[in-house]
Protein backbone atom coordinates (compact mmCIF):
# COMPACT_ATOMS: atom_id res chain seq x y z
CA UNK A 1 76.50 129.18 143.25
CA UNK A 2 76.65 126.52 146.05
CA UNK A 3 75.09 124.05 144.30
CA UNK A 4 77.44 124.09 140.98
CA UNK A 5 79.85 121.63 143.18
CA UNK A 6 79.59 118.81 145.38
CA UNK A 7 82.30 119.80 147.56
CA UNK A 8 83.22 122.22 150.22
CA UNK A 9 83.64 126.00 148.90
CA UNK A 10 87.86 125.97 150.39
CA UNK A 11 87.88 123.25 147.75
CA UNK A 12 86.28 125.19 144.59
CA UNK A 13 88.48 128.41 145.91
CA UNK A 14 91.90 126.54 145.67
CA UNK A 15 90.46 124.84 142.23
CA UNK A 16 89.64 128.28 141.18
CA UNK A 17 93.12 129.50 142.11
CA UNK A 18 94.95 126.55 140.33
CA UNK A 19 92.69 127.35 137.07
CA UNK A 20 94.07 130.55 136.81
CA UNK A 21 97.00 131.78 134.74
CA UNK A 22 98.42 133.46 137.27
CA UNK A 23 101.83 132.74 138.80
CA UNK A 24 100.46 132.02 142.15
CA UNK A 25 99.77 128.71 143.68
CA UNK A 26 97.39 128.82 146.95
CA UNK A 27 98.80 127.67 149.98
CA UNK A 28 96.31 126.68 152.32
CA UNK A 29 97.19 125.96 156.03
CA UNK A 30 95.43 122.96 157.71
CA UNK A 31 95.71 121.94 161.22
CA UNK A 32 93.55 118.84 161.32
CA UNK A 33 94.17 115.73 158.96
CA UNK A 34 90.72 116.14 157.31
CA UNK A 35 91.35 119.84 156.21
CA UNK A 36 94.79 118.86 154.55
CA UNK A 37 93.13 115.96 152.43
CA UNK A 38 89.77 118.39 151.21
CA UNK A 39 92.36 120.69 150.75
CA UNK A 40 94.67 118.42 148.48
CA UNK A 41 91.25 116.87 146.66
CA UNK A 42 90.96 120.51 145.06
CA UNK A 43 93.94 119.44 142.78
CA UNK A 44 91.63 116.88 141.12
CA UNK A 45 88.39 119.34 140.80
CA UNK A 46 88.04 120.18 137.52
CA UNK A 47 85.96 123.50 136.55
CA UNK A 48 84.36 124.19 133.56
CA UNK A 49 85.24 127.60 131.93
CA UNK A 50 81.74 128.50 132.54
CA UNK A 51 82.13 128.18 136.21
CA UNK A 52 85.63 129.42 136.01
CA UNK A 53 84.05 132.52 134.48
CA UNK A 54 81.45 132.74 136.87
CA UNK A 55 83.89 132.74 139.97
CA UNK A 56 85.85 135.21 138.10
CA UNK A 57 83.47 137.94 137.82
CA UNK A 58 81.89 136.51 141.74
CA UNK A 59 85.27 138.03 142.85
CA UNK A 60 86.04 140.36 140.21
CA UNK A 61 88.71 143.02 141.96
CA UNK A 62 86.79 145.72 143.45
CA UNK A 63 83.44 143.32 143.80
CA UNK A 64 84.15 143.54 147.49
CA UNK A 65 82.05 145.50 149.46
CA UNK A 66 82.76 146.32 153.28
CA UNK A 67 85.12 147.14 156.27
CA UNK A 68 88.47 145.20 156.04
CA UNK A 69 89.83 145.83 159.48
C-alpha cells in the first residue's frame, strides 16, 4: 500500500483518522519543527473512498496480530 501516496505513512494515518466519522480527532505529538508541519499537511491529503476502504479493512479491529506489552 506504500505506493498509493506520496507522503510519509504518519501523514496517510492522521488523513485516515480525519476521514472517519468518528468523534475523534488524532493528536499527534511532534518534537521537531519538521514533524509538526508533515503532521499538519495530513489536513490537506485527500483519500479516495477506495483507499479509505482499503485502510479500513488494513486495520480492521482484531486484524492485529502479536504481543502488545
Amino acid at each position: 500500500m506504500t505506493s498509493m501516496w506520496p507522503c510519509k505513512w504518519p501523514q496517510v494515518a492522521i488523513a485516515w483518522c480525519l476521514h472517519r466519522p468518528w468523534d475523534v480527532l488524532p493528536i499527534p505529538g511532534s518534537s521537531k519543527v519538521h514533524h509538526l508541519k508533515e503532521n499538519a499537511a495530513a489536513a490537506d491529503l485527500k483519500l479516495t473512498a477506495d483507499q479509505v476502504k482499503r485502510l479500513d479493512a488494513a486495520f480492521a479491529p482484531g486484524k492485529a496480530k502479536g504481543d502488545r506489552n
